[in-house]
N, C-alpha and C. Protein backbone atom coordinates (compact mmCIF):
# COMPACT_ATOMS: atom_id res chain seq x y z
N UNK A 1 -78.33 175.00 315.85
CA UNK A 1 -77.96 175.98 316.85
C UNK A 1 -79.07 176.20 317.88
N UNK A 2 -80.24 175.81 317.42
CA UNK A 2 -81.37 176.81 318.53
C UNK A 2 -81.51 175.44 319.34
N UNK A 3 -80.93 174.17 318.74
CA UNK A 3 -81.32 173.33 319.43
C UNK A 3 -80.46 173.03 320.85
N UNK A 4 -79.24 173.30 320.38
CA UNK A 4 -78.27 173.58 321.52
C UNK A 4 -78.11 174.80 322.62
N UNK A 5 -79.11 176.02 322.20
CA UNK A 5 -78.98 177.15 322.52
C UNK A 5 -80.46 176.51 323.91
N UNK A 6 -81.22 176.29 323.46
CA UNK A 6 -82.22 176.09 324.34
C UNK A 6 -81.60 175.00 325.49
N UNK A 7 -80.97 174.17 324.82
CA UNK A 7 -81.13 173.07 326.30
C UNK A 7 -79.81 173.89 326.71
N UNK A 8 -79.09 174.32 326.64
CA UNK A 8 -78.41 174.80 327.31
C UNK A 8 -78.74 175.94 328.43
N UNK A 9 -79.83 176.68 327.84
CA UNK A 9 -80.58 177.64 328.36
C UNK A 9 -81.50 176.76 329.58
N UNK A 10 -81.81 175.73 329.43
CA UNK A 10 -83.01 174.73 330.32
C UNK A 10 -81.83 174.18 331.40
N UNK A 11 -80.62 173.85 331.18
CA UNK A 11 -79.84 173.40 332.08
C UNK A 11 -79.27 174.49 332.85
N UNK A 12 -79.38 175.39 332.71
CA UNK A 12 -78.75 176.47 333.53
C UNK A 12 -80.00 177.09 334.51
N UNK A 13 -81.28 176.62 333.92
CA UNK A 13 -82.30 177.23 335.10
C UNK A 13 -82.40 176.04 335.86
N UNK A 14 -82.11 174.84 335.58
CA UNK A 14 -82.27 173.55 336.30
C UNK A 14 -81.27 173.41 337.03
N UNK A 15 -79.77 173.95 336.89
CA UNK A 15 -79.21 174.16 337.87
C UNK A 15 -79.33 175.31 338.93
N UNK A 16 -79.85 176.26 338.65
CA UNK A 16 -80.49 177.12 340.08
C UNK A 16 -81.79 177.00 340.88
N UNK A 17 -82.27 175.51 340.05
CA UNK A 17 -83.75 175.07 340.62
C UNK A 17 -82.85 174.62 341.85
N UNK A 18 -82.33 173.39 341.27
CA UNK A 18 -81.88 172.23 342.03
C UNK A 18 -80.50 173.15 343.32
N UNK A 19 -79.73 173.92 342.81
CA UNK A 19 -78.92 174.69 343.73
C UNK A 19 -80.10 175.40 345.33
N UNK A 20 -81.20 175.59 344.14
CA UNK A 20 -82.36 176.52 345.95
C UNK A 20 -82.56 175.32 346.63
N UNK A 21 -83.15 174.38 346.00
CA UNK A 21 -83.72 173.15 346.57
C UNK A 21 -82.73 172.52 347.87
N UNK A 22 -81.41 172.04 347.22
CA UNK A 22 -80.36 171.94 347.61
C UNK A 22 -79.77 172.91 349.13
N UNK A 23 -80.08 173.69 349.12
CA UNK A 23 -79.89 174.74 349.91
C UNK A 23 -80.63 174.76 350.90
N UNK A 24 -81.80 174.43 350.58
CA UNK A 24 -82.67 174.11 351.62
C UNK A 24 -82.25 172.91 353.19
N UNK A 25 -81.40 172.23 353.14
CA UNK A 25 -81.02 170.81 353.56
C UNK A 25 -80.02 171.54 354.12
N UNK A 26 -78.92 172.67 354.11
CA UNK A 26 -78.05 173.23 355.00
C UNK A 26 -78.55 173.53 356.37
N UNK A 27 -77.51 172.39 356.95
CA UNK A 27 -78.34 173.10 358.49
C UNK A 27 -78.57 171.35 359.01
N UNK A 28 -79.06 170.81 358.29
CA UNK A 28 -80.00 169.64 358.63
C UNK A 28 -78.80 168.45 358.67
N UNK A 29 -79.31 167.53 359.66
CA UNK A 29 -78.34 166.24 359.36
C UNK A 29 -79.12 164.92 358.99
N UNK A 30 -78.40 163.74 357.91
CA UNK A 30 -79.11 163.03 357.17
C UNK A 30 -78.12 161.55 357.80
N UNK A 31 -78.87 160.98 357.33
CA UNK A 31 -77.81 158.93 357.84
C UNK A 31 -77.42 158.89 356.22
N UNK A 32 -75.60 158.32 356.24
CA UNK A 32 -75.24 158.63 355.00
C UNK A 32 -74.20 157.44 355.07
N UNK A 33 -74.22 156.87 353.80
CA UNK A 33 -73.58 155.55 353.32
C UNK A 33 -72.35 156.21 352.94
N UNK A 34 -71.38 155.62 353.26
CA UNK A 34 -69.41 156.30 352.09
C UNK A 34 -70.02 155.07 351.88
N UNK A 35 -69.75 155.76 350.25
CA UNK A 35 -69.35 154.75 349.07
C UNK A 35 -67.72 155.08 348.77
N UNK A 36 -67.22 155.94 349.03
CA UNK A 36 -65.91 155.85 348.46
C UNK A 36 -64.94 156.95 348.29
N UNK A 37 -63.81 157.47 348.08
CA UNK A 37 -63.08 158.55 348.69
C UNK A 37 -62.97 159.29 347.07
N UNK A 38 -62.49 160.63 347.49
CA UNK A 38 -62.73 161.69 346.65
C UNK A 38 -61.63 160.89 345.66
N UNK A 39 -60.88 161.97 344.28
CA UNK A 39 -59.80 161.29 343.90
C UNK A 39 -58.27 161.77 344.56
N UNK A 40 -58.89 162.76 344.75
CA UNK A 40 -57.49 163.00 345.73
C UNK A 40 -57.40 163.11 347.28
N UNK A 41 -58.30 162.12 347.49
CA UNK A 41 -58.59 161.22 348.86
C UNK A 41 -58.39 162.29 350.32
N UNK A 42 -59.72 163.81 349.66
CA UNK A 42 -59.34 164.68 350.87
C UNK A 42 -61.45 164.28 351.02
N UNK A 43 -61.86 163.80 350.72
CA UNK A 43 -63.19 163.64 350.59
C UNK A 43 -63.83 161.94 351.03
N UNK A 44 -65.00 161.83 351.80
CA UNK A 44 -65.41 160.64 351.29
C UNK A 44 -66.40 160.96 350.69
N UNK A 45 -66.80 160.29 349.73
CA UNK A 45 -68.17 160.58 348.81
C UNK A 45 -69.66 159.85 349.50
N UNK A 46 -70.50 160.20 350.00
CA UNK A 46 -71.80 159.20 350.25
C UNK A 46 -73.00 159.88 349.53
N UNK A 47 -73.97 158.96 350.22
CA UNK A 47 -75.17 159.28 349.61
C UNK A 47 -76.04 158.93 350.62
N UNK A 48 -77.71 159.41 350.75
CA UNK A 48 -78.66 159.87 351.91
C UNK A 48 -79.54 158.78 351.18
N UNK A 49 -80.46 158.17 352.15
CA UNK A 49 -81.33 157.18 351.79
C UNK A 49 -82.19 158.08 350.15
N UNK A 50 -82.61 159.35 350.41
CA UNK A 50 -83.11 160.33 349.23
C UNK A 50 -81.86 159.99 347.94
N UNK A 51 -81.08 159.65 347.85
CA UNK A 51 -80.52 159.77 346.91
C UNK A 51 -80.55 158.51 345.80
N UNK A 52 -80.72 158.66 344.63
CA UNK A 52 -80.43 157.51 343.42
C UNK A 52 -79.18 157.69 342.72
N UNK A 53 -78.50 156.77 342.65
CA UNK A 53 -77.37 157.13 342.02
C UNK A 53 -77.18 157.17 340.85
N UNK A 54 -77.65 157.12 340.10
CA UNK A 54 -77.87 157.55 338.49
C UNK A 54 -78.77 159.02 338.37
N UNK A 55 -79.38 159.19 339.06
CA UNK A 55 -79.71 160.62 339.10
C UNK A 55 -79.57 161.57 339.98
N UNK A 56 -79.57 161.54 341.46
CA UNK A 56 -79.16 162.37 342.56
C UNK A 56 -77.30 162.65 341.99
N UNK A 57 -77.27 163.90 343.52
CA UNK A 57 -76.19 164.27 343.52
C UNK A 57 -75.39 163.55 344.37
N UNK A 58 -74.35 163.57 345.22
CA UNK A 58 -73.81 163.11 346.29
C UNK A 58 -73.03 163.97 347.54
N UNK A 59 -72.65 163.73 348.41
CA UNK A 59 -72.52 164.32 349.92
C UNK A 59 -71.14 164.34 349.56
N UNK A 60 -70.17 165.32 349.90
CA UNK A 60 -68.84 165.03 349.94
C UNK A 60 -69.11 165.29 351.60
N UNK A 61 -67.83 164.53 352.63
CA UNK A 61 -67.55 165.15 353.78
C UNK A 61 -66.10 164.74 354.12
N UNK A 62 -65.79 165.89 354.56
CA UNK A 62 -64.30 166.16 354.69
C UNK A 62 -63.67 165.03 355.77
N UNK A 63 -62.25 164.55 354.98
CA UNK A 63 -62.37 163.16 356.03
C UNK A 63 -61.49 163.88 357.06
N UNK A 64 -61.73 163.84 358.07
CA UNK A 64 -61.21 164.03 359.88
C UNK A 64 -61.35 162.99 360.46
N UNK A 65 -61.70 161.79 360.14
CA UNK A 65 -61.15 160.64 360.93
C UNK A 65 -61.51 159.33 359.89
N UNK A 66 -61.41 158.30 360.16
CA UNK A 66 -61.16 157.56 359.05
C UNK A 66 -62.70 156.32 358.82
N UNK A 67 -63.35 155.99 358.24
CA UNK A 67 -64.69 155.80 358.28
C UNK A 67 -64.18 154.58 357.24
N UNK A 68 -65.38 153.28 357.61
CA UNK A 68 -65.24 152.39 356.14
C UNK A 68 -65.95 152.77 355.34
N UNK A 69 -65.80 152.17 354.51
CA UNK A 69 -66.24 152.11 353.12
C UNK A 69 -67.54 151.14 353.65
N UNK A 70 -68.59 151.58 353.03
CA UNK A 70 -70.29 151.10 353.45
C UNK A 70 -70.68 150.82 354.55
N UNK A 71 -69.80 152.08 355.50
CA UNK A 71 -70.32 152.24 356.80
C UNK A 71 -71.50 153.42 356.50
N UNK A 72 -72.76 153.53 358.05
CA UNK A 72 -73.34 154.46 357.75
C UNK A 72 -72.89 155.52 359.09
N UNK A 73 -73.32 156.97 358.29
CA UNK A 73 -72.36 158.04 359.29
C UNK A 73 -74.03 158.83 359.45
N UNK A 74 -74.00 159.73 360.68
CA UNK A 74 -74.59 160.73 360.52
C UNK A 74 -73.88 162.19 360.48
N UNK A 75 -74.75 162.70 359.06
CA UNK A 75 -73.61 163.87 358.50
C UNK A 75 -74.84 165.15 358.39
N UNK A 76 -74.14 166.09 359.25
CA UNK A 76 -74.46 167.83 358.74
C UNK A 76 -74.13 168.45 357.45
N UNK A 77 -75.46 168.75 356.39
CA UNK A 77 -74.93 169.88 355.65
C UNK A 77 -74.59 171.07 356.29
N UNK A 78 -73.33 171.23 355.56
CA UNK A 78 -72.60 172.52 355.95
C UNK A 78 -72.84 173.25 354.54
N UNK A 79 -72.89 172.99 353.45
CA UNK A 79 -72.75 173.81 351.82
C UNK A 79 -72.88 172.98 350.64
N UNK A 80 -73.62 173.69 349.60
CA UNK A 80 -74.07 173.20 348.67
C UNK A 80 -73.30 173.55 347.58
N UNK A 81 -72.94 172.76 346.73
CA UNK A 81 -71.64 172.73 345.18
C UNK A 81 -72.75 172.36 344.09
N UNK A 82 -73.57 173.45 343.59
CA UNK A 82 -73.77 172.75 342.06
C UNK A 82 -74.77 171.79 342.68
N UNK A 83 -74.43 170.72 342.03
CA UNK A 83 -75.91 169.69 342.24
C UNK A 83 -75.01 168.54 343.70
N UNK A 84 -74.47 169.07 344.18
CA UNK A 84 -73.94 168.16 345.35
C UNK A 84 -73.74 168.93 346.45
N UNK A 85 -73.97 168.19 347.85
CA UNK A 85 -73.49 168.64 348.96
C UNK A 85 -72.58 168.54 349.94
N UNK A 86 -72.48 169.08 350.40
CA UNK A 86 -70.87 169.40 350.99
C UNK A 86 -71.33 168.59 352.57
N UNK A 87 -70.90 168.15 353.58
CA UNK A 87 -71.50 167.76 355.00
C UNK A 87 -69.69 167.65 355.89
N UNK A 88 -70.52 167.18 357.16
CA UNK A 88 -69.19 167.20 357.68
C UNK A 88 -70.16 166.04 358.45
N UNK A 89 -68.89 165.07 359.62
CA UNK A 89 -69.54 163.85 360.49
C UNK A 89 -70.05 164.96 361.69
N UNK A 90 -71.38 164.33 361.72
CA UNK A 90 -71.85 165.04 363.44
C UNK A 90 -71.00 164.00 364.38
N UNK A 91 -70.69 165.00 365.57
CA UNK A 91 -70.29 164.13 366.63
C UNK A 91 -70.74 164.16 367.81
């Protein structure tokens, strides 16, 4: 029990580390790869040269026009989800 009680306790301050951190980047615009569309294809998913994909989070941005797949976009955070960010396409 204490072993589950603690990391559970460590993941919940590591998600309000990473949520401030995260927060910080609202406002700002980054060059961003779509890798690929949400599952219910209202999203494309990318990622910022900063990002690893086994450990970073990823960019959702709302699709309003239609982008390829491993094109690069430049995208505004608009809001932060948890360990991912939300952006929209600058235009």
């Amino acid at each position: 029990m204490t072993k589950k009680s603690r990391h559970k306790k460590i993941m919940t301050m590591q998600k309000d580390i990473s949520k401030k951190n995260l927060e910080e980047k609202i406002g700002n615009s980054y060059e961003v790869m779509i890798e690929s569309t949400s599952f219910d294809n209202k999203y494309y998913i990318g990622r910022t040269y900063m990002d690893v994909p086994e450990d970073d989070g990823i960019i959702f941005i709302k699709k309003q026009e239609e982008l390829e797949i491993g094109a690069f976009v430049k995208c505004k955070v608009i809001k932060v989800q948890d360990y991912d960010l939300i952006g929209e396409v600058c235009k």
